[in-house]
N, C-alpha and C. Protein backbone atom coordinates (compact mmCIF):
# COMPACT_ATOMS: atom_id res chain seq x y z
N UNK A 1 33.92 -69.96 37.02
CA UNK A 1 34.99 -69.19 37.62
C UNK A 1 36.24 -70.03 37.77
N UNK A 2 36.27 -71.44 37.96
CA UNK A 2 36.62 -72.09 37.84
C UNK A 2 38.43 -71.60 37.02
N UNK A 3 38.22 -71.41 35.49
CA UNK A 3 38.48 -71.57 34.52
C UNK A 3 39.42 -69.70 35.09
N UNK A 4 39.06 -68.78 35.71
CA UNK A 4 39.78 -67.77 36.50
C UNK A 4 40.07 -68.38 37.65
N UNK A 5 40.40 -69.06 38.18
CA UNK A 5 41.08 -68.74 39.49
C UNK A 5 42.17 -69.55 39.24
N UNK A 6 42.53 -70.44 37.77
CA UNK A 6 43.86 -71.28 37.66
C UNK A 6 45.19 -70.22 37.01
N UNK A 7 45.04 -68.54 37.05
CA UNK A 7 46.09 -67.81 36.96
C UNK A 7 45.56 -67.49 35.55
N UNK A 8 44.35 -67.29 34.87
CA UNK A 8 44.06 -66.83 33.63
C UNK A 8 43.35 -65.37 34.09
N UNK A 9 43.36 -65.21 34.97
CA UNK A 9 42.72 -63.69 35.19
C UNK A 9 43.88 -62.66 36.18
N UNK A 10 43.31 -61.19 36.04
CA UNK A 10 44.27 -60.09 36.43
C UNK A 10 42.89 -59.67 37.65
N UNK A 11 43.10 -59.21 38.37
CA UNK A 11 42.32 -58.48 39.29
C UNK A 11 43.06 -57.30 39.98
N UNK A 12 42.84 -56.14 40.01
CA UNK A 12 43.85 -55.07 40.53
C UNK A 12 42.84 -54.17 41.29
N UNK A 13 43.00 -53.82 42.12
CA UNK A 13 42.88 -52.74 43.24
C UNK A 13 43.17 -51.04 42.41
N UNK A 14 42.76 -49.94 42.31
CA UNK A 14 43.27 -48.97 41.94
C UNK A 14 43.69 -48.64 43.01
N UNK A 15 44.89 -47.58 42.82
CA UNK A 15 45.80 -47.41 43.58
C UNK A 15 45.38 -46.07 44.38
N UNK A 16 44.88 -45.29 43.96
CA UNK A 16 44.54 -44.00 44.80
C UNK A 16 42.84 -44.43 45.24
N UNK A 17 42.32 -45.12 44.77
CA UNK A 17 40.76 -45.15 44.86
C UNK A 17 40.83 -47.00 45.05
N UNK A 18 40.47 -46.96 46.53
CA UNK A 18 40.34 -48.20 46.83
C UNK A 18 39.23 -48.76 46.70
N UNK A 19 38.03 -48.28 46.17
CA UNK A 19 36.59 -48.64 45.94
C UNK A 19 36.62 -49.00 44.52
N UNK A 20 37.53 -48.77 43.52
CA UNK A 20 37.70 -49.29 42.45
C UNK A 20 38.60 -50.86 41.72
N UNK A 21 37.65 -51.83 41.32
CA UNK A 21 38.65 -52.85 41.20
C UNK A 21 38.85 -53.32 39.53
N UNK A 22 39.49 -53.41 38.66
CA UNK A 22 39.79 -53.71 37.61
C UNK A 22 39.86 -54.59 37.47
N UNK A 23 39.48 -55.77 36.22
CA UNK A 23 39.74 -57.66 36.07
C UNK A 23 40.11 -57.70 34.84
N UNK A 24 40.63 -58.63 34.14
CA UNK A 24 40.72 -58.89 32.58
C UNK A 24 40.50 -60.60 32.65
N UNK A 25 39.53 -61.12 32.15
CA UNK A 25 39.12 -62.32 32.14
C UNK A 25 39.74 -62.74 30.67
N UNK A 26 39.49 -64.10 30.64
CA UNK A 26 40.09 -64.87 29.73
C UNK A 26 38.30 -65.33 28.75
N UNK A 27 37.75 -64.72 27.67
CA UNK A 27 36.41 -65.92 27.23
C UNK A 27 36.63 -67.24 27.27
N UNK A 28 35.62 -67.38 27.90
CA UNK A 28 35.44 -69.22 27.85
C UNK A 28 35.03 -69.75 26.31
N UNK A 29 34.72 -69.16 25.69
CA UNK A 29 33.96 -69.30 24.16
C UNK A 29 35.03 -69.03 22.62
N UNK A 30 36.24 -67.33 23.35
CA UNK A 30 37.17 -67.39 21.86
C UNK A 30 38.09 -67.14 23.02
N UNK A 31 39.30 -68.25 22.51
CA UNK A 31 40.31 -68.32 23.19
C UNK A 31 41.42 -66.86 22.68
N UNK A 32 41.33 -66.10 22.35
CA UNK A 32 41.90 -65.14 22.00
C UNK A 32 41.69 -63.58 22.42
N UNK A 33 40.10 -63.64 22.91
CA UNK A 33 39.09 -62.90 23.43
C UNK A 33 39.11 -62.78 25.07
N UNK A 34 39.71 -61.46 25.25
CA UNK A 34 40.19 -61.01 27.06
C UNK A 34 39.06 -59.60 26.80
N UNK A 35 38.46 -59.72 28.08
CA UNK A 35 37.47 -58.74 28.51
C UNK A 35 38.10 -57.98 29.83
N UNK A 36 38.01 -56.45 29.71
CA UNK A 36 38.56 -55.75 30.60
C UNK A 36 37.06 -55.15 31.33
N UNK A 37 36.94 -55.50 32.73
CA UNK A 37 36.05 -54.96 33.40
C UNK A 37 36.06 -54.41 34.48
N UNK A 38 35.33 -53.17 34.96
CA UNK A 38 35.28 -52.35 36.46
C UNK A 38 34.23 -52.26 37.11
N UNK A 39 34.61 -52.73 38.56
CA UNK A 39 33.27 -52.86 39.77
C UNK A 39 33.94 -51.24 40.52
N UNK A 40 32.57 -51.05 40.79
CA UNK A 40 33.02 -50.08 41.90
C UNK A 40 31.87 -50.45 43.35
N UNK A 41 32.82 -50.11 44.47
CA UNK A 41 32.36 -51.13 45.49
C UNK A 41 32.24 -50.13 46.70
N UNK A 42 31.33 -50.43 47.61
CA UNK A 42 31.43 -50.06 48.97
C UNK A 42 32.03 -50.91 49.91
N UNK A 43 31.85 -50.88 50.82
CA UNK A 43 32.70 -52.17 52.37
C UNK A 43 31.34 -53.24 52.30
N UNK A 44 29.97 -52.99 51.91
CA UNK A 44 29.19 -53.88 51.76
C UNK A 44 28.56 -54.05 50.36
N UNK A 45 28.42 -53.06 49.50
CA UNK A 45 27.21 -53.09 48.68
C UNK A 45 28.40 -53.23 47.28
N UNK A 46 27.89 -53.47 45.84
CA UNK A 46 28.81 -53.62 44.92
C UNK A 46 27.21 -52.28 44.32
N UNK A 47 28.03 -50.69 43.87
CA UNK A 47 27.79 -49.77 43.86
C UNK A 47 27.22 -49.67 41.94
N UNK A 48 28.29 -49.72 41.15
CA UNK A 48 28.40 -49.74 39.61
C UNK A 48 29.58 -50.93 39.03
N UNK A 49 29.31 -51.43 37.68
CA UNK A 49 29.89 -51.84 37.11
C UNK A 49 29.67 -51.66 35.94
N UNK A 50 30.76 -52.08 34.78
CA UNK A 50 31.17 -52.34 33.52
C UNK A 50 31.88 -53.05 32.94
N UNK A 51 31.86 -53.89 31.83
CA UNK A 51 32.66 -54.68 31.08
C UNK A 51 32.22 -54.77 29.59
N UNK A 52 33.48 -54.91 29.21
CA UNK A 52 33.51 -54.49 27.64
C UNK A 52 33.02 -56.13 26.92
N UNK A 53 32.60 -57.03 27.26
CA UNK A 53 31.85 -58.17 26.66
C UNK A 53 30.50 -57.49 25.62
N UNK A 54 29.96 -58.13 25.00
CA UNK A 54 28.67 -57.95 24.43
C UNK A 54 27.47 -57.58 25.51
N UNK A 55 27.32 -58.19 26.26
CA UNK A 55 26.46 -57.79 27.32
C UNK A 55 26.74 -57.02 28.59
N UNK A 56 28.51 -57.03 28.69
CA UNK A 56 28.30 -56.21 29.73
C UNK A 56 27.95 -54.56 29.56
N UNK A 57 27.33 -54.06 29.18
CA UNK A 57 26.32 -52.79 28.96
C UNK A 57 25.31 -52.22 28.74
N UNK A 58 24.87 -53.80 29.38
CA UNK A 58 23.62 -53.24 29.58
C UNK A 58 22.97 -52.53 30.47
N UNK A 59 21.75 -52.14 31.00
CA UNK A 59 21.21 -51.35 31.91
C UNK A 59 20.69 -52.14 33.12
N UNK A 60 20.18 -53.02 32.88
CA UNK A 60 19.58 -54.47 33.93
C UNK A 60 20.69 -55.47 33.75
N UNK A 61 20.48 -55.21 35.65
CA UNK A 61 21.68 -56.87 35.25
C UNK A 61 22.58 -56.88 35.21
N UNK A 62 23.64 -57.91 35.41
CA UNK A 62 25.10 -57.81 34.83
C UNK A 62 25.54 -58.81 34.09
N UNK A 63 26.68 -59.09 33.35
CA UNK A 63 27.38 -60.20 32.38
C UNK A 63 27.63 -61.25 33.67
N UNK A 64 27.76 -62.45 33.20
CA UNK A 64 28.61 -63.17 34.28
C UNK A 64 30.26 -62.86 34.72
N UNK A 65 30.64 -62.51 33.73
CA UNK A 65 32.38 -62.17 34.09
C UNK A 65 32.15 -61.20 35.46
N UNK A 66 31.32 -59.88 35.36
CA UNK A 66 31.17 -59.46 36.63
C UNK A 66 30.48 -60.06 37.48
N UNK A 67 29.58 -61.54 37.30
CA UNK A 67 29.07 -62.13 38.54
C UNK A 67 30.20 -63.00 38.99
N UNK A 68 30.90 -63.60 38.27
CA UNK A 68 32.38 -64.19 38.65
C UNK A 68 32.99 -64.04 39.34
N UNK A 69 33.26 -62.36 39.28
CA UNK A 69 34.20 -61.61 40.09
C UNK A 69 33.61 -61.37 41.04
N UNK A 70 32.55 -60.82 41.19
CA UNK A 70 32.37 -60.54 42.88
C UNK A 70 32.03 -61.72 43.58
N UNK A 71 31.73 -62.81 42.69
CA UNK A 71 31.10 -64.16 43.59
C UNK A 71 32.58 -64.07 44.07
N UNK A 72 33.53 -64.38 43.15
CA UNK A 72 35.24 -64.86 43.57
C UNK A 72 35.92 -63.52 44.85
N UNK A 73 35.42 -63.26 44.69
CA UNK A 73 36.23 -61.83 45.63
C UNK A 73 35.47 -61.78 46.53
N UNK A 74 33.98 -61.99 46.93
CA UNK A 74 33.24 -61.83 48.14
C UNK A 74 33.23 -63.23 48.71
N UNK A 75 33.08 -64.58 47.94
CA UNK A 75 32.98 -65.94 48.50
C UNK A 75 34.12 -66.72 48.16
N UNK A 76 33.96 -67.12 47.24
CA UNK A 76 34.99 -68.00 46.38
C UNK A 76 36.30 -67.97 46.82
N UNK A 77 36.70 -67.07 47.27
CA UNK A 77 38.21 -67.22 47.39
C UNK A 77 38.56 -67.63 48.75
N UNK A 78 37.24 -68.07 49.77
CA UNK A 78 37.43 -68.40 51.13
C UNK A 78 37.30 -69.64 51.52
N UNK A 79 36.76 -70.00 50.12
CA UNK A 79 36.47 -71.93 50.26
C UNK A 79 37.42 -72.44 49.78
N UNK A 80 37.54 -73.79 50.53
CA UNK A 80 38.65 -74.71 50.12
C UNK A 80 38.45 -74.87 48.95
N UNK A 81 40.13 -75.07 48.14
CA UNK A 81 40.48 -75.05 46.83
C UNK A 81 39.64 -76.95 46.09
N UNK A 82 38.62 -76.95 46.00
CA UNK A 82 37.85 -77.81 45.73
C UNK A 82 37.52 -77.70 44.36
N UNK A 83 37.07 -78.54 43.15
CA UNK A 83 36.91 -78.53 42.13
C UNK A 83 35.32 -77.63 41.92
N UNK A 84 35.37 -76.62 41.09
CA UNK A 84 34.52 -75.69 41.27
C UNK A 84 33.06 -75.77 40.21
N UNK A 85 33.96 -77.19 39.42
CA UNK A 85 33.18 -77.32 38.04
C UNK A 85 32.05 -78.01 37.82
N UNK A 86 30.98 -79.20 37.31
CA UNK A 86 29.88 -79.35 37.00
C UNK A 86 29.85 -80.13 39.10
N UNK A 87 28.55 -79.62 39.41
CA UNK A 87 27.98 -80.63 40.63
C UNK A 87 26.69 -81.06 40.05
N UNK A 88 26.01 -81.74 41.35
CA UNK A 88 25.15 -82.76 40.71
C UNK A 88 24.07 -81.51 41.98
N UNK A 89 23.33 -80.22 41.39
CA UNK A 89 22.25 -79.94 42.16
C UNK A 89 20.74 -79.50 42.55
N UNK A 90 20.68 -81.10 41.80
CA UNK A 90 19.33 -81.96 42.08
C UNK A 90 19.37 -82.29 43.72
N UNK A 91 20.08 -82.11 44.63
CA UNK A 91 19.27 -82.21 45.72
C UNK A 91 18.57 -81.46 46.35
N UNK A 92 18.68 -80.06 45.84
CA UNK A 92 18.41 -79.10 46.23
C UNK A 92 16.79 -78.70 45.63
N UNK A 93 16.14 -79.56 44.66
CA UNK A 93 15.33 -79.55 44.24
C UNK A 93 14.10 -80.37 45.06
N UNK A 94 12.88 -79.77 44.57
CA UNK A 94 11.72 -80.71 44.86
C UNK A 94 11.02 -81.61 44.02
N UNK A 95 10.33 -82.27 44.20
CA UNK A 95 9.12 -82.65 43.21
C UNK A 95 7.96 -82.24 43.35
N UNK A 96 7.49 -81.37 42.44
CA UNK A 96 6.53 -80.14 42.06
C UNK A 96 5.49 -81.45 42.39
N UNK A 97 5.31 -82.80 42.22
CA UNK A 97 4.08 -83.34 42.19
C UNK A 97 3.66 -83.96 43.82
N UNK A 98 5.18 -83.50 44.62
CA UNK A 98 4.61 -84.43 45.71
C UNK A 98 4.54 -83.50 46.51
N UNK A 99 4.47 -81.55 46.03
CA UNK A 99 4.16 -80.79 46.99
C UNK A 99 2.56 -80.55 47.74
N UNK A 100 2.18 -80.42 48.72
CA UNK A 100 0.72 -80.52 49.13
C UNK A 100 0.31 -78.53 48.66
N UNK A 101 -0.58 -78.53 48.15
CA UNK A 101 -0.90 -77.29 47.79
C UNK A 101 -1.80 -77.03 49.17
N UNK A 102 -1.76 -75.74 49.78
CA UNK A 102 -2.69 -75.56 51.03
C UNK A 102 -3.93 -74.33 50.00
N UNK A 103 -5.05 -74.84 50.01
CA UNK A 103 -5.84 -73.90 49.34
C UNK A 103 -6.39 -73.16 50.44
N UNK A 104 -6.75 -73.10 52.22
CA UNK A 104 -7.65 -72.61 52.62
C UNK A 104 -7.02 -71.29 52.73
N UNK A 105 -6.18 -70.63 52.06
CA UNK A 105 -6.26 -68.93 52.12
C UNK A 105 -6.78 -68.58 50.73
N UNK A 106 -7.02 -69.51 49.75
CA UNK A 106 -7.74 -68.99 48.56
C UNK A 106 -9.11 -68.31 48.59
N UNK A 107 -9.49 -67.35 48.23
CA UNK A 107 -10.77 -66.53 48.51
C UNK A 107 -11.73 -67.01 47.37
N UNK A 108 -11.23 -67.78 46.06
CA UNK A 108 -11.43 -67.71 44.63
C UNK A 108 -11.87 -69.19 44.62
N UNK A 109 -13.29 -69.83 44.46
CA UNK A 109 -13.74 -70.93 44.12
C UNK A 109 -12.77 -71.44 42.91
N UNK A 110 -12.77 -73.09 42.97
CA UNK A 110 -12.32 -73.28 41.52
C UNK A 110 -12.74 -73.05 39.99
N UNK A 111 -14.26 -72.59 40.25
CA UNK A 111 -14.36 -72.49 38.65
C UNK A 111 -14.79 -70.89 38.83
N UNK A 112 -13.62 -69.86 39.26
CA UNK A 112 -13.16 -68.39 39.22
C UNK A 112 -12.07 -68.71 38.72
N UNK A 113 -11.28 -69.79 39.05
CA UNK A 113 -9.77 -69.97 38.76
C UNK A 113 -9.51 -69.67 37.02
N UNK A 114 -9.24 -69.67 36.03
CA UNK A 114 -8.69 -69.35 34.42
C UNK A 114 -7.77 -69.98 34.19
């Protein structure tokens, strides 16, 4: 998102229908390539969307350009103007080998296990 919030993107409000918001992103991939997309929104819930990318039409899911936008419009735009680009987050991780497995709710001897 980064790469939108330095003045390469449009975001507009419709004017009679305030639950409707319009974006035109810039591709990160063909510099020539602008995607026009629409959220439609409640005061809490993000209701429908669309964007004219390759993926944004699908049925599951959304493209990132629309996860962009609502990340940037619901969070993003409230945090300090901080560099938004690669972090380091491995701390947030575990090590799968030094977790203690608790077996006594298993009902299933080990050699039931597959």
């Amino acid at each position: 998102m980064q790469a939108h919030t330095t003045g390469n993107c449009d975001i507009k409000v419709h004017v009679h229908e305030q639950s409707l918001i319009s974006a035109k992103l810039q591709s990160r991939h063909t510099s020539s390539r602008r995607y026009m997309l629409w959220i439609r929104h409640s005061e809490d819930m993000v209701k429908s969307w669309y964007c004219q990318c390759k993926t944004g039409s699908r049925v599951v899911g959304m493209c990132s350009h629309i996860a962009a936008v609502v990340w940037f419009l619901s969070a993003g735009r409230y945090q300090q103007k901080e560099s938004l680009g690669v972090r380091d987050w491995g701390k947030y991780l575990s090590d799968a080998s030094a977790i203690r497995i608790d077996d006594s709710n298993s009902s299933e001897s080990d050699s039931e296990v597959f």
